[in-house]
C-alpha atoms as a PDB file:
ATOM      1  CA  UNK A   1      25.489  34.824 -82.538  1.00  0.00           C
ATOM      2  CA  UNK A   2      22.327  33.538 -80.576  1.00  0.00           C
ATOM      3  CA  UNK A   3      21.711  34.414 -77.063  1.00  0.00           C
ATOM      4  CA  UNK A   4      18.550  34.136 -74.739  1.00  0.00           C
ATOM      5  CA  UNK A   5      17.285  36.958 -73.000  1.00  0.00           C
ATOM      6  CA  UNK A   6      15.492  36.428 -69.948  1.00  0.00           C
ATOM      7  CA  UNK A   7      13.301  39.740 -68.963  1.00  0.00           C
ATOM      8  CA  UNK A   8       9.976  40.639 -68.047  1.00  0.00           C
ATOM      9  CA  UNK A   9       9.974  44.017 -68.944  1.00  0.00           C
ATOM     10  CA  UNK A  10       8.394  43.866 -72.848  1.00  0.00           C
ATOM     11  CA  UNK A  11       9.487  47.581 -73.227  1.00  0.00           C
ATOM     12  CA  UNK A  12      13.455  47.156 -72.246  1.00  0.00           C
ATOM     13  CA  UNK A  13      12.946  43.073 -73.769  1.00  0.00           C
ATOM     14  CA  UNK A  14      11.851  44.997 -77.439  1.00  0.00           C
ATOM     15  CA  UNK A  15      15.052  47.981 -76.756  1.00  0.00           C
ATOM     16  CA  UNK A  16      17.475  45.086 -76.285  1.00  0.00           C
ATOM     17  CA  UNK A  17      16.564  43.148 -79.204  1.00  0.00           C
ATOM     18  CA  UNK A  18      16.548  45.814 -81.397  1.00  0.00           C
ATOM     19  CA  UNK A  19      19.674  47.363 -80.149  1.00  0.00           C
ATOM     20  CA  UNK A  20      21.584  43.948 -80.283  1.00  0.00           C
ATOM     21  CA  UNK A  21      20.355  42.661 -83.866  1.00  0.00           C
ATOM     22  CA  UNK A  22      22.003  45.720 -85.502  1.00  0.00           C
ATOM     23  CA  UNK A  23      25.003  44.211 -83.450  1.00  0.00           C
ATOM     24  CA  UNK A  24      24.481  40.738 -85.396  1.00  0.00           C
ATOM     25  CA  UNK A  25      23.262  39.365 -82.723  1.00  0.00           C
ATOM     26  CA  UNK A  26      19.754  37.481 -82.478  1.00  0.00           C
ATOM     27  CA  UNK A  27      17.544  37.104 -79.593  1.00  0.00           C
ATOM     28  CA  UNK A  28      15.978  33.690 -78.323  1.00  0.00           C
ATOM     29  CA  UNK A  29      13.225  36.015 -75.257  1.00  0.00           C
ATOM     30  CA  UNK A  30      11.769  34.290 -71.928  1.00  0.00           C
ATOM     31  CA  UNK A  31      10.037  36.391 -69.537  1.00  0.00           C
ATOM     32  CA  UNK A  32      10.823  34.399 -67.009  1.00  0.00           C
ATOM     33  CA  UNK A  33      12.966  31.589 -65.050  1.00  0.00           C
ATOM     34  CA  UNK A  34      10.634  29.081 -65.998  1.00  0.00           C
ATOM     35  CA  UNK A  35      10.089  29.424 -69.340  1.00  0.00           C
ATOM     36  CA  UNK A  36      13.644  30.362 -69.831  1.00  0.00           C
ATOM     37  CA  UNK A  37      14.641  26.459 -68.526  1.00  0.00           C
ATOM     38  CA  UNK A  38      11.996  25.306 -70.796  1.00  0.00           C
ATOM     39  CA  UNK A  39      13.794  27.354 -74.057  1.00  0.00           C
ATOM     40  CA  UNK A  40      17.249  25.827 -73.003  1.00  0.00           C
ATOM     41  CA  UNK A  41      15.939  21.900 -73.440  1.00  0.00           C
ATOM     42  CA  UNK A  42      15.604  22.399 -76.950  1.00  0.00           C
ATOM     43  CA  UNK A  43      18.000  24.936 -77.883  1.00  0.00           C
ATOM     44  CA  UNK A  44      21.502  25.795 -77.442  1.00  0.00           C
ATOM     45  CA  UNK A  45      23.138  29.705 -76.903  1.00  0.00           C
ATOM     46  CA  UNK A  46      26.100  30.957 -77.041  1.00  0.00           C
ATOM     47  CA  UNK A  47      25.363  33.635 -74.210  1.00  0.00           C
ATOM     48  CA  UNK A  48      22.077  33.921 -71.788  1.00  0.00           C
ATOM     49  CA  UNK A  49      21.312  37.499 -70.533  1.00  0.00           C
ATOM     50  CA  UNK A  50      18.382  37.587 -67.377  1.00  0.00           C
ATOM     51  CA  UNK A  51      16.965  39.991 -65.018  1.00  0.00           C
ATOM     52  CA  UNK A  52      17.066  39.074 -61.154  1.00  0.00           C
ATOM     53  CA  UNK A  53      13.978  40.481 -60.351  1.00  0.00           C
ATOM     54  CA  UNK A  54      11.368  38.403 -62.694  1.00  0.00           C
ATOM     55  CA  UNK A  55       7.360  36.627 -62.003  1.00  0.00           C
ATOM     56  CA  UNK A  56       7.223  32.740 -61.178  1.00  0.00           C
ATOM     57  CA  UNK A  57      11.163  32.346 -61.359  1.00  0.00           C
ATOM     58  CA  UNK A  58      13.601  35.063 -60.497  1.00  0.00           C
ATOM     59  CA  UNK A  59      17.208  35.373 -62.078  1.00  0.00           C
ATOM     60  CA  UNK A  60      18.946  33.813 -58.710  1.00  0.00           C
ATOM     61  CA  UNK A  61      16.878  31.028 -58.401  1.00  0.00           C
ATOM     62  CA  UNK A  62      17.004  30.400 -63.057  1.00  0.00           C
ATOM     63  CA  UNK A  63      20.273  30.652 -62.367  1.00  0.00           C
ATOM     64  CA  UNK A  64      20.816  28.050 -59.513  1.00  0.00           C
ATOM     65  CA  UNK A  65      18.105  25.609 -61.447  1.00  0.00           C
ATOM     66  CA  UNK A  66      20.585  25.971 -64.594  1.00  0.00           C
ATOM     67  CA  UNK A  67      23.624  25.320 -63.246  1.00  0.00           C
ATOM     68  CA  UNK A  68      22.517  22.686 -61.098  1.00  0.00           C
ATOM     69  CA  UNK A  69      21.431  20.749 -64.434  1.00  0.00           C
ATOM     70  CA  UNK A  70      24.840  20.895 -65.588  1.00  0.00           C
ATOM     71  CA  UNK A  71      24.621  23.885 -68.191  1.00  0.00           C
ATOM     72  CA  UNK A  72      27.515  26.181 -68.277  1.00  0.00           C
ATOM     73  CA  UNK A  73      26.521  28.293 -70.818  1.00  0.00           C
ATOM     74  CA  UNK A  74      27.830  31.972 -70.178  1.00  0.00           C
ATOM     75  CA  UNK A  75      25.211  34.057 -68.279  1.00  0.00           C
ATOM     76  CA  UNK A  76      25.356  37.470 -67.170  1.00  0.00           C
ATOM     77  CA  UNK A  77      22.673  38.866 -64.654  1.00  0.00           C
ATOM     78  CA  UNK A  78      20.637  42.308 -65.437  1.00  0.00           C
ATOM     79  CA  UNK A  79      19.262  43.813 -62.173  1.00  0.00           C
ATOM     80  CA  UNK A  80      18.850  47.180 -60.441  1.00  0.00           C
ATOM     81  CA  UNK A  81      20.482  45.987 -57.218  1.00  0.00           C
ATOM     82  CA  UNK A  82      23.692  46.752 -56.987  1.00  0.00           C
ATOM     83  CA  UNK A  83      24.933  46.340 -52.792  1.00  0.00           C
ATOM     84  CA  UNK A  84      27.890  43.797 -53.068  1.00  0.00           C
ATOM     85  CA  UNK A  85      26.185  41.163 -51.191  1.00  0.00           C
ATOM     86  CA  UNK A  86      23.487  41.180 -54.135  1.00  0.00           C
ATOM     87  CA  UNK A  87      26.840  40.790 -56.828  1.00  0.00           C
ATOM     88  CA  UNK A  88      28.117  38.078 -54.852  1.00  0.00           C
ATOM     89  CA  UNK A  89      25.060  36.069 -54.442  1.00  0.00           C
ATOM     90  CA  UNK A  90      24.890  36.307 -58.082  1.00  0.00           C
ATOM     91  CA  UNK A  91      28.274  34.965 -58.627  1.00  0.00           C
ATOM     92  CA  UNK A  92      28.326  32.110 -55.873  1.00  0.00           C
ATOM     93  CA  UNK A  93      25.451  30.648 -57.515  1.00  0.00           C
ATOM     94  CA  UNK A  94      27.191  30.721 -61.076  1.00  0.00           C
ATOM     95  CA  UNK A  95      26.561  34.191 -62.959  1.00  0.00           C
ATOM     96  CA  UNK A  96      29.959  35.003 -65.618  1.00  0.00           C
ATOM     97  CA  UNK A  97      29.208  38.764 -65.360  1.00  0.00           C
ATOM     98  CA  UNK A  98      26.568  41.274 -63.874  1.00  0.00           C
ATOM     99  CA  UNK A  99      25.612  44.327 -64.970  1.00  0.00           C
ATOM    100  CA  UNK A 100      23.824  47.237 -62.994  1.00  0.00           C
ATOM    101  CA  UNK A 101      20.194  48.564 -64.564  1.00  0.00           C
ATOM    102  CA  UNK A 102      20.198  51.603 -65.951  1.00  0.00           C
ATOM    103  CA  UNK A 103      22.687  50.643 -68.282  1.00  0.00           C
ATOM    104  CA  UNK A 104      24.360  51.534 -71.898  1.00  0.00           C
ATOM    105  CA  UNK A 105      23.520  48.958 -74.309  1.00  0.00           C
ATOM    106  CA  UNK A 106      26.570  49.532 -76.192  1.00  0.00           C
ATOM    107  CA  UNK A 107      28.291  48.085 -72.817  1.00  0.00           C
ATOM    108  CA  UNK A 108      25.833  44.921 -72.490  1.00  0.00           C
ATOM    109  CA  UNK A 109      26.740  44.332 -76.141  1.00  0.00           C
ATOM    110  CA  UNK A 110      30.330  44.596 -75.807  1.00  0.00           C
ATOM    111  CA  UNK A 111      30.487  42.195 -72.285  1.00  0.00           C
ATOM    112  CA  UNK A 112      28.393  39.672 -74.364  1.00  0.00           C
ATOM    113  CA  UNK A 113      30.624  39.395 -76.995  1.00  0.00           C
ATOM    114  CA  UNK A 114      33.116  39.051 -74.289  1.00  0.00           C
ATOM    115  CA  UNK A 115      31.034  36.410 -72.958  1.00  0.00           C
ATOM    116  CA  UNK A 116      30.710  34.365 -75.888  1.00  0.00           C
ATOM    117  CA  UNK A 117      34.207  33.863 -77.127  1.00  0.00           C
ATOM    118  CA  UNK A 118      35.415  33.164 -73.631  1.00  0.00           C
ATOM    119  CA  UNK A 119      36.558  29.523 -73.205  1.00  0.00           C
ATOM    120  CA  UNK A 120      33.973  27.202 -71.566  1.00  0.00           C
ATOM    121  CA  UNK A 121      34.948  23.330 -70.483  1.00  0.00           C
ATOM    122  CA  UNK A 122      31.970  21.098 -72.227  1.00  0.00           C
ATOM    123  CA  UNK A 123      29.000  20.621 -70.220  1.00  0.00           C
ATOM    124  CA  UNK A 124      27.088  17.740 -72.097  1.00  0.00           C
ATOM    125  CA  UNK A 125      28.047  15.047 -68.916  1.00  0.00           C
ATOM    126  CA  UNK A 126      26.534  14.682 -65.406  1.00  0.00           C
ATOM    127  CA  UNK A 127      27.375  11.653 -63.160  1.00  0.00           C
ATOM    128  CA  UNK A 128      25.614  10.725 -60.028  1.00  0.00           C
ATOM    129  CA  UNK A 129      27.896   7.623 -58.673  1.00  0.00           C
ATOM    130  CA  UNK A 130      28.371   5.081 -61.485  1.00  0.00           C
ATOM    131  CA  UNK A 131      25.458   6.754 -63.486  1.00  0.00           C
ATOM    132  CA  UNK A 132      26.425   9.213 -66.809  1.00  0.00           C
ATOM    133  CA  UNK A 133      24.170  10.810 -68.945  1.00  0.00           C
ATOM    134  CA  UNK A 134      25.611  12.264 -72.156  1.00  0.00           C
ATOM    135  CA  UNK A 135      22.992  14.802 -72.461  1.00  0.00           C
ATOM    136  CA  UNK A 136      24.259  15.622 -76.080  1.00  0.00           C
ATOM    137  CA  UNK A 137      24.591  11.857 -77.462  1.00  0.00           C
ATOM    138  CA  UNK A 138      21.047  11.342 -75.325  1.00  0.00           C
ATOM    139  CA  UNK A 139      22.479   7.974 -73.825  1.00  0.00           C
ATOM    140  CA  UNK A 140      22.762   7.105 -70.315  1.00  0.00           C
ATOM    141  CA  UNK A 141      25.434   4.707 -69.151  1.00  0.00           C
ATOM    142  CA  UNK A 142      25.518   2.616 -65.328  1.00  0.00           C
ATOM    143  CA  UNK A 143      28.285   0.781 -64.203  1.00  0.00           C
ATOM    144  CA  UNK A 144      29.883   0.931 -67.400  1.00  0.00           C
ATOM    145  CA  UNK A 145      26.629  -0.855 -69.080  1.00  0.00           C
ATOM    146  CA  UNK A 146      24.581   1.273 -72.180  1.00  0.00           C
ATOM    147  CA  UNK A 147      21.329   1.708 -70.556  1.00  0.00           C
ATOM    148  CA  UNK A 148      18.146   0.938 -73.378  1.00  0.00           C
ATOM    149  CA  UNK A 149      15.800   3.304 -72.683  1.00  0.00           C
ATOM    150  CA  UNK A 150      12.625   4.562 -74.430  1.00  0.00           C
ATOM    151  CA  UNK A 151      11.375   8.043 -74.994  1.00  0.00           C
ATOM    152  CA  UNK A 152       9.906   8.297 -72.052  1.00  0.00           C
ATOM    153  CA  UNK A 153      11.828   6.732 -69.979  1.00  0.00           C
ATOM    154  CA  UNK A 154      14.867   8.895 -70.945  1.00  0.00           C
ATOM    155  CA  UNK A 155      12.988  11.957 -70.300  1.00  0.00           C
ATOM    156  CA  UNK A 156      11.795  10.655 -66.671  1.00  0.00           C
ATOM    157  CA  UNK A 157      15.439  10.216 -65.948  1.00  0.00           C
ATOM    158  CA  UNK A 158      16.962  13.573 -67.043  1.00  0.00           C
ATOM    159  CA  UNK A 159      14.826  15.258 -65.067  1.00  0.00           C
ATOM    160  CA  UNK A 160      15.388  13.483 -62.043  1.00  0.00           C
ATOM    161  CA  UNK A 161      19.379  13.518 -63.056  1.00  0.00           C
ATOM    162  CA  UNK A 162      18.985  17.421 -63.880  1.00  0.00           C
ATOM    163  CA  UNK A 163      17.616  18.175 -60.482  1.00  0.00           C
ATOM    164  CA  UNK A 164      19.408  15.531 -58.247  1.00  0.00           C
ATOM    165  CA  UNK A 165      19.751  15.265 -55.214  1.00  0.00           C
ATOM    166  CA  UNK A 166      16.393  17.337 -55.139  1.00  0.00           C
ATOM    167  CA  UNK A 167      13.017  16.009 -55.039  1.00  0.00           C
ATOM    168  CA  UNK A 168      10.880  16.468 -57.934  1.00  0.00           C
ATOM    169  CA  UNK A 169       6.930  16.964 -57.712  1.00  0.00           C
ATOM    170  CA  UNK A 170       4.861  14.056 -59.978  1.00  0.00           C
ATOM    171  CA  UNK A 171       3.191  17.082 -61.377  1.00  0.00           C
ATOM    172  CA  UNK A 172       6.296  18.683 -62.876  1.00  0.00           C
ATOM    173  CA  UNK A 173       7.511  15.222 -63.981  1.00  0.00           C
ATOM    174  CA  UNK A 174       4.202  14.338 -65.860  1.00  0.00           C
ATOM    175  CA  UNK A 175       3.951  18.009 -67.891  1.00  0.00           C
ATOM    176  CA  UNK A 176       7.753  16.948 -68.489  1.00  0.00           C
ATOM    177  CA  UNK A 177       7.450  14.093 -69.937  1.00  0.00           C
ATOM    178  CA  UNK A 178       4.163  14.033 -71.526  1.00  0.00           C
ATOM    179  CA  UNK A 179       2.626  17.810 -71.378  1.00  0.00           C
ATOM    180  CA  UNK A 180      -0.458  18.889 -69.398  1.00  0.00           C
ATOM    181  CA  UNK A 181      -1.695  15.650 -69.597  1.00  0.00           C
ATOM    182  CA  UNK A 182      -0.210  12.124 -68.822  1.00  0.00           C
ATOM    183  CA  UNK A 183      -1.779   9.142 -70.969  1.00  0.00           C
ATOM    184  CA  UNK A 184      -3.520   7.673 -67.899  1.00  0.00           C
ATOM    185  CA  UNK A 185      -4.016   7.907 -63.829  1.00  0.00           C
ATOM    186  CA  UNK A 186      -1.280   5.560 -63.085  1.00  0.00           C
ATOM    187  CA  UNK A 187       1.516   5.823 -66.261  1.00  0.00           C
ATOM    188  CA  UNK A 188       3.738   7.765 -64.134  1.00  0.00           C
ATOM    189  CA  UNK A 189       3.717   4.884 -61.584  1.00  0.00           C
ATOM    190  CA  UNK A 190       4.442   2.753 -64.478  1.00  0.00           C
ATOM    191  CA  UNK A 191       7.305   4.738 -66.103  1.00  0.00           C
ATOM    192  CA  UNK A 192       8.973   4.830 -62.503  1.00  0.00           C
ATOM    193  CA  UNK A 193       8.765   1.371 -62.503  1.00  0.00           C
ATOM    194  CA  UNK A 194      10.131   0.719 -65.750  1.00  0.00           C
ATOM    195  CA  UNK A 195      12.888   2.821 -65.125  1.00  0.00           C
ATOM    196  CA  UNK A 196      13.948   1.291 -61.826  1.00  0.00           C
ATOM    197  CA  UNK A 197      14.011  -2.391 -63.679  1.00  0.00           C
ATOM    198  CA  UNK A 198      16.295  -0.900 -66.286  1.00  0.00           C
ATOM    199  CA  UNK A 199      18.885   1.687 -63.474  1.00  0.00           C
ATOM    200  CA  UNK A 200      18.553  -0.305 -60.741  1.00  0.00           C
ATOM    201  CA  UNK A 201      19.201  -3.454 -61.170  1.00  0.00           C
ATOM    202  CA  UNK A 202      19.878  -6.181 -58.332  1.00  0.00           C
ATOM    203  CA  UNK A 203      23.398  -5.673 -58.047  1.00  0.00           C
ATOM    204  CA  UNK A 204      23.834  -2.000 -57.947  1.00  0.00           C
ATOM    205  CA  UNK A 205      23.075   0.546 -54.964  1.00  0.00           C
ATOM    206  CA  UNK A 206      19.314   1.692 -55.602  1.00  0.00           C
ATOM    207  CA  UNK A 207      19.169   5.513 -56.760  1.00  0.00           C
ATOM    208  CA  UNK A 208      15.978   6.037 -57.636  1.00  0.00           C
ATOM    209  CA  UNK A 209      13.704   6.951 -55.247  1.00  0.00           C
ATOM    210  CA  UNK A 210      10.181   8.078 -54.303  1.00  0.00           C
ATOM    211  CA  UNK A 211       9.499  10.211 -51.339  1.00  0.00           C
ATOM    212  CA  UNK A 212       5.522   9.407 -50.198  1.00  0.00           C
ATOM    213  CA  UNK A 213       4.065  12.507 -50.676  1.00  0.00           C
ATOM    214  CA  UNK A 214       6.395  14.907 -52.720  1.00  0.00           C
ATOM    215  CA  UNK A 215       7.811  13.017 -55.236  1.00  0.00           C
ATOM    216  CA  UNK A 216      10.518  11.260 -56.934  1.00  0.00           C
ATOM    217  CA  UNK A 217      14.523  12.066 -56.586  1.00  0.00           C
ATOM    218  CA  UNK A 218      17.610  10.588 -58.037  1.00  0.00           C
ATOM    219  CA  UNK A 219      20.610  10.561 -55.669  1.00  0.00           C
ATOM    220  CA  UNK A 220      23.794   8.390 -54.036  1.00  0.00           C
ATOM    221  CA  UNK A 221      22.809   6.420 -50.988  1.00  0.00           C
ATOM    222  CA  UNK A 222      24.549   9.314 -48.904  1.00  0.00           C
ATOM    223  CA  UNK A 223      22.321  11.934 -50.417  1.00  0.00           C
ATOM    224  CA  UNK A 224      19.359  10.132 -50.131  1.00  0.00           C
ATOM    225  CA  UNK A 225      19.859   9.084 -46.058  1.00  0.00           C
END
């Protein structure tokens, strides 16, 4: 079984791993929400573990991002708050299970075996009106039509897709799709409009769009008025 833990604490990070690989099962670690998103582009897990209270990304907020971009994978929140409100916060915003800090890790292994053989609906689809994205086949479908798309330009688009109806910053679209640096000053403004000509073509409702300012979004027309 492979699971990501998501904890900033080295020392408990290093106790859980060791603790759980005698339990068969291995450890993917982020120490944070950010990093944690970036693991979970490029891998798959049966089970994600995270701490609430984390640097640059807490749990709540890793955990909205996540299931906003469609991923349902089975996550179960560490933290040493335990007032029901915190719980239910937790819960509304997608956790599968929560489990108070200081804790037995015989009991965090046992729910996460729990975890991982529970039935999950697949998660590999997200639509915005008559656009799909098959996240696992890496195709993206409008109106019915196979959309051609190069590297690039099919990155550009699942990140606006993962985040819609939010705005993304340039910034965090160019070390997306090309690192820390993009190939020249104006390539993003050239992948945008590359990407229009190919989504939104003359007879379909526009769903690209860029906000002067902030950035680019992906939405319906009733998202974006």
């Amino acid at each position: 079984m492979q699971i990501l833990l998501v904890e900033d604490n080295m020392d408990l990070a290093e106790l859980i791993i060791e603790y759980l690989q005698a339990e068969y099962i291995e450890c993917d670690i982020a120490y944070n929400g950010s990093m944690a998103l970036n693991l979970l582009e490029d891998n798959a897990y049966q089970v994600i573990v995270s701490d609430v209270m984390m640097p640059k990304m807490d749990g709540f907020s890793f955990l909205d991002q996540l299931r906003s971009s469609g991923n349902n994978t089975p996550c179960m929140l560490l933290t040493a708050r335990s007032r029901l409100e915190d719980k239910l916060n937790g819960f509304e915003k997608g956790a599968d299970d929560y489990l108070v800090k200081p804790f037995e890790l015989a009991e965090l292994s046992a729910r996460i075996k729990v975890l991982a053989h529970r039935p999950r609906p697949p998660a590999d689809k997200i639509n915005i009106a008559d656009l799909e994205l098959d996240l696992t086949a890496q195709q993206a479908c409008r109106a019915g039509q196979q959309l051609t798309l190069s590297a690039a330009e099919w990155r550009l688009l699942k990140i606006l897709v993962k985040h819609s109806p939010s705005v993304v910053a340039k910034v965090d679209i160019e070390n997306y799709v090309w690192g820390s640096e993009a190939p020249s000053r104006d390539a993003l403004k050239m992948l945008i409009y590359r990407l229009r000509k190919v989504v939104d073509t003359p007879e379909l409702s526009p769903l690209i769009t860029t906000v002067r300012g902030r950035g680019v979004m992906i939405a319906t027309p009733e998202e974006q008025s």
